[in-house]
N, C-alpha and C. Protein backbone atom coordinates (compact mmCIF):
# COMPACT_ATOMS: atom_id res chain seq x y z
N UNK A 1 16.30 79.95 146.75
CA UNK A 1 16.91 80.86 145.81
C UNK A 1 17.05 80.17 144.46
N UNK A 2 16.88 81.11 143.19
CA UNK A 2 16.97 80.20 141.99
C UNK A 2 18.33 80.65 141.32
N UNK A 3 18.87 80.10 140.39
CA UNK A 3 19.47 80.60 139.42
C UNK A 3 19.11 81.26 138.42
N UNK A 4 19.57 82.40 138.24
CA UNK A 4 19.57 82.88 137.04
C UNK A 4 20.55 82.92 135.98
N UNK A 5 19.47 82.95 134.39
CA UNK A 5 20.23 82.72 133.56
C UNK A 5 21.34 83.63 133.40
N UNK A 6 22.67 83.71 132.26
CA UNK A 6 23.80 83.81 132.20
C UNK A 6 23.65 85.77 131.21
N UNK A 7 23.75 86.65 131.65
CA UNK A 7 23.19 87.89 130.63
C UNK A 7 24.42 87.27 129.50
N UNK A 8 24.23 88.01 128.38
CA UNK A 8 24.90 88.40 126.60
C UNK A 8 25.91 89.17 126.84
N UNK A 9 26.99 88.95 126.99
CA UNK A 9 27.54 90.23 127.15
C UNK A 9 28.30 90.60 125.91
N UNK A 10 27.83 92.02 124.93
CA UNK A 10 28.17 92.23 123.70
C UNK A 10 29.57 93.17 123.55
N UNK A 11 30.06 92.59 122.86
CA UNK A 11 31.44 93.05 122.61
C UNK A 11 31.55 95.02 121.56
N UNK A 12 32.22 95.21 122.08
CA UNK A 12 32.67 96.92 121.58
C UNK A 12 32.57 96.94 120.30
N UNK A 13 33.20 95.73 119.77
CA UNK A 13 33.33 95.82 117.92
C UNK A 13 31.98 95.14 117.39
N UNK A 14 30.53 95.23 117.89
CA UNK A 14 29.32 94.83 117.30
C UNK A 14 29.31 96.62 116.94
N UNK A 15 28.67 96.24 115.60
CA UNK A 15 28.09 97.71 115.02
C UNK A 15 27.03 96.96 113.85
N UNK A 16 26.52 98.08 113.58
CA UNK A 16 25.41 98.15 111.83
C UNK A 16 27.15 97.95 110.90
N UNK A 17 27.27 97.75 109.75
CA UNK A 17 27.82 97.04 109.03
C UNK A 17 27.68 97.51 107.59
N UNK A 18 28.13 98.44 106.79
CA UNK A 18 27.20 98.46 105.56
C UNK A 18 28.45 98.53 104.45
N UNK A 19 28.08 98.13 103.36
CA UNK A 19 29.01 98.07 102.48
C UNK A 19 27.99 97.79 100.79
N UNK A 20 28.24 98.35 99.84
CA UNK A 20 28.03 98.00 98.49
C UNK A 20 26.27 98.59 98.59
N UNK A 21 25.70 99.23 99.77
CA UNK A 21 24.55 99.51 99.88
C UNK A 21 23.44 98.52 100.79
N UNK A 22 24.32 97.74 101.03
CA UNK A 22 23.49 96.54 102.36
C UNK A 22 23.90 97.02 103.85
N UNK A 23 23.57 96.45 104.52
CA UNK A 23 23.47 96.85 105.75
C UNK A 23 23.20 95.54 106.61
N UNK A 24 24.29 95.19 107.59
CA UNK A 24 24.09 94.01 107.84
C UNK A 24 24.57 93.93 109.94
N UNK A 25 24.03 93.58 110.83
CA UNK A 25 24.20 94.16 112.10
C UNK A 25 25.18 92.99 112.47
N UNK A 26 26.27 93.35 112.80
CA UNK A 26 27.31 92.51 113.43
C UNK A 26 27.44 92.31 114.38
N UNK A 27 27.23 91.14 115.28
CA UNK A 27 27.21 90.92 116.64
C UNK A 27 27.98 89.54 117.08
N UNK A 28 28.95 90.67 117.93
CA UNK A 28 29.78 89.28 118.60
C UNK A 28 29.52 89.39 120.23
N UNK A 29 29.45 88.36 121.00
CA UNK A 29 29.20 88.35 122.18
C UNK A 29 29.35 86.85 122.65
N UNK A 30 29.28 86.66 123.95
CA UNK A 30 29.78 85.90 124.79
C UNK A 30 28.74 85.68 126.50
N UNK A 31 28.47 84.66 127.04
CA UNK A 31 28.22 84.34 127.91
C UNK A 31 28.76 85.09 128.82
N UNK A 32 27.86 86.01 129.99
CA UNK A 32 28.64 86.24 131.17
C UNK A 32 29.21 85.50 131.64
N UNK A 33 30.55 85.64 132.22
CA UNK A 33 31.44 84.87 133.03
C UNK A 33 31.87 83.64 132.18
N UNK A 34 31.68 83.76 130.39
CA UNK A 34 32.53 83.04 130.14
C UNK A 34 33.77 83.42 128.87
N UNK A 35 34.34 82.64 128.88
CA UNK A 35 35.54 82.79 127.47
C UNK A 35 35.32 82.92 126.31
N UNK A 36 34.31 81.88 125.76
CA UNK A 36 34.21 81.99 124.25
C UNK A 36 32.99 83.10 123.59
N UNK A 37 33.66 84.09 122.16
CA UNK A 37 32.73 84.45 121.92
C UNK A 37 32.41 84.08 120.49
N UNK A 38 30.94 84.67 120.36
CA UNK A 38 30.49 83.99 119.20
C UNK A 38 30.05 84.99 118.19
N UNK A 39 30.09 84.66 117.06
CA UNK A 39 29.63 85.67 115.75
C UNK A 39 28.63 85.29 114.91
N UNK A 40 27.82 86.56 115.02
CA UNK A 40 26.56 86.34 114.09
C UNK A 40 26.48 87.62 113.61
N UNK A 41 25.81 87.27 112.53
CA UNK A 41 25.63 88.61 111.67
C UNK A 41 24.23 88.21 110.90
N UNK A 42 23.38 89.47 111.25
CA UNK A 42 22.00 89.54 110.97
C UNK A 42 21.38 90.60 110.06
N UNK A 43 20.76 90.06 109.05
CA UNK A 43 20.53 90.96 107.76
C UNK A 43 18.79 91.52 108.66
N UNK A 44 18.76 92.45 106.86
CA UNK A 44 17.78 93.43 107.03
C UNK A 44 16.31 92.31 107.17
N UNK A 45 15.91 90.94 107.20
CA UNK A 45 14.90 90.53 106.95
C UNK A 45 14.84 89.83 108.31
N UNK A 46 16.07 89.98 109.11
CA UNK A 46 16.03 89.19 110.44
C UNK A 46 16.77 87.71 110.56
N UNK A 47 17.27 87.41 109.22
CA UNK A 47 17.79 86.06 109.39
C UNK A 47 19.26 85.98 110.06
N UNK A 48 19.82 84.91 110.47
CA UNK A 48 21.11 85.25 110.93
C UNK A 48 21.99 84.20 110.32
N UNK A 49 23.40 84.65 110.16
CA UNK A 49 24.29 83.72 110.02
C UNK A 49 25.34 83.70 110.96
N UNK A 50 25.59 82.37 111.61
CA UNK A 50 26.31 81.94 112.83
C UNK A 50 27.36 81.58 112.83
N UNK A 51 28.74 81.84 112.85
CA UNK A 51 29.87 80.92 112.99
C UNK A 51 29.28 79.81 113.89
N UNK A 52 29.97 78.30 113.72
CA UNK A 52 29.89 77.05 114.54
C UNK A 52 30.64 77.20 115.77
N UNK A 53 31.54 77.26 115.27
CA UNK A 53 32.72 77.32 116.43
C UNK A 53 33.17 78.93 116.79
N UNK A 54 33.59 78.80 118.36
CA UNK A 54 34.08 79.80 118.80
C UNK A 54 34.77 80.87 118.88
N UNK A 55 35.04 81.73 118.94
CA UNK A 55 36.18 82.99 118.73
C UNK A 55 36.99 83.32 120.39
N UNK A 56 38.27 82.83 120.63
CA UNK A 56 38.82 83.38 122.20
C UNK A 56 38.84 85.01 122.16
N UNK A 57 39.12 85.44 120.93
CA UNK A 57 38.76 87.23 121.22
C UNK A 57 38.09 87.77 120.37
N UNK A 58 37.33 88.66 121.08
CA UNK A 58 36.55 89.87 119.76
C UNK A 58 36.88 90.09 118.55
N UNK A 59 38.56 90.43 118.67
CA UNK A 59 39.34 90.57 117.35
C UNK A 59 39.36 89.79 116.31
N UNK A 60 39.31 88.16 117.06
CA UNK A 60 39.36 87.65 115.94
C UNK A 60 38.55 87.26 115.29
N UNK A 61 37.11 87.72 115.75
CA UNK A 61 35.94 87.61 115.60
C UNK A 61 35.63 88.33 114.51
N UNK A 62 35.94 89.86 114.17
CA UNK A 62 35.82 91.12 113.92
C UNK A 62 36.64 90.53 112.14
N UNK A 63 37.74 90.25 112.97
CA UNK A 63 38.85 89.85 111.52
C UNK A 63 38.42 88.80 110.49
N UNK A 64 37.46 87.76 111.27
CA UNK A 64 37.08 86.59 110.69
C UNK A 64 35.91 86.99 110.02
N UNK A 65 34.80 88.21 110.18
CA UNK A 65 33.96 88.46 109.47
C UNK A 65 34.64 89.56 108.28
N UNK A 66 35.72 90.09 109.03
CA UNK A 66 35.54 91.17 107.74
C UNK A 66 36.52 89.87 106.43
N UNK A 67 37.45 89.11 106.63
CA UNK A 67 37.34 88.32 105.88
C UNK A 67 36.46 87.61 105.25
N UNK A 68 35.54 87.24 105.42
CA UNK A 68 34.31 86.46 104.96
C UNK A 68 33.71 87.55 103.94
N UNK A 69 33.43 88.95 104.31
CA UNK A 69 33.02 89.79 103.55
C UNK A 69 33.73 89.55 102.20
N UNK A 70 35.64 89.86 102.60
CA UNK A 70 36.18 90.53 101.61
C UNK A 70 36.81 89.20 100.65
N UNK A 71 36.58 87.43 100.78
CA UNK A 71 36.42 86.74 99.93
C UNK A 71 35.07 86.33 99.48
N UNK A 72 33.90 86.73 99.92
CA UNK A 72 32.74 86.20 99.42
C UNK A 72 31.53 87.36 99.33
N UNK A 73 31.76 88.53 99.82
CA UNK A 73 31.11 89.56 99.40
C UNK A 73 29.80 90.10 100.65
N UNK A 74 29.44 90.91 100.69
CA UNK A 74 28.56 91.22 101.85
C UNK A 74 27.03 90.37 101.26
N UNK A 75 26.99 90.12 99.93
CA UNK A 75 25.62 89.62 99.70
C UNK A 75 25.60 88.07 100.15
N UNK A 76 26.58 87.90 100.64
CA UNK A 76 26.73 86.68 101.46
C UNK A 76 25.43 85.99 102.74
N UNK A 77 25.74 87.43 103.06
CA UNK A 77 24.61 87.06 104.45
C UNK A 77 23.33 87.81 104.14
N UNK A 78 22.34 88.05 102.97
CA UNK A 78 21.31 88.10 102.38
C UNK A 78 20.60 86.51 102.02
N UNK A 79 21.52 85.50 102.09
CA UNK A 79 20.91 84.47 102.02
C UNK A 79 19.77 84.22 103.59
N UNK A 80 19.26 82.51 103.40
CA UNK A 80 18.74 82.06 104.47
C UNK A 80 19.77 82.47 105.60
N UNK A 81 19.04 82.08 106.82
CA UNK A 81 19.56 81.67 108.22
C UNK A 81 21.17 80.13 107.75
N UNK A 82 22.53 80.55 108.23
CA UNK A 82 23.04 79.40 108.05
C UNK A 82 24.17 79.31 108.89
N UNK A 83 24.64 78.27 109.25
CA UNK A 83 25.72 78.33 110.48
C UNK A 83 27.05 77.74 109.81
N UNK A 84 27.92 78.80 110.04
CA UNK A 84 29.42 78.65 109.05
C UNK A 84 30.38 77.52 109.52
N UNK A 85 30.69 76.60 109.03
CA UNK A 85 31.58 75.46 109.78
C UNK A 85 33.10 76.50 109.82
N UNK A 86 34.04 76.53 111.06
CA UNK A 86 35.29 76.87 111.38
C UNK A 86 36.21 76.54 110.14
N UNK A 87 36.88 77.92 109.51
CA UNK A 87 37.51 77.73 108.75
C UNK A 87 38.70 77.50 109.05
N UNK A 88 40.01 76.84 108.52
CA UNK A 88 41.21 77.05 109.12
C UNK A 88 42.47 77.23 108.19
């Protein structure tokens, strides 16, 4: 018998994303069967930007992007591919 890998399991508060006329797909999700979830948010050209560190709930996942929006703007994640160091 083998193992199989771990499915994505995507959280309720992933949606399309749009603001100022961009459009940006928000996705938080988490390892089956595990705790931490993670946030990425992926523009119209396919690139993504990653939080580093973890989120223990959706919410604060959800809260931590729409902050990021609302100090640095949605043209934020039109840049490259880049992975956000944990703010605190």
């Amino acid at each position: 018998m083998t193992d199989r890998d771990p499915n994505l399991v995507t959280s309720r508060l992933s949606r399309l994303f749009t603001q100022d006329g961009i459009t940006v797909d928000l996705v938080i999700y988490k390892l089956e069967g595990g705790a931490d979830r993670t946030l990425e948010v992926v523009n119209d050209k396919g690139t993504s930007t990653v939080w580093n560190d973890p989120f223990a709930f959706n919410d604060a996942a959800n809260a931590t992007f729409l902050q990021a929006v609302a100090d640095d703007g949605i043209t934020t994640f039109l840049n490259l591919a880049v992975v956000i160091p944990f703010r605190r």
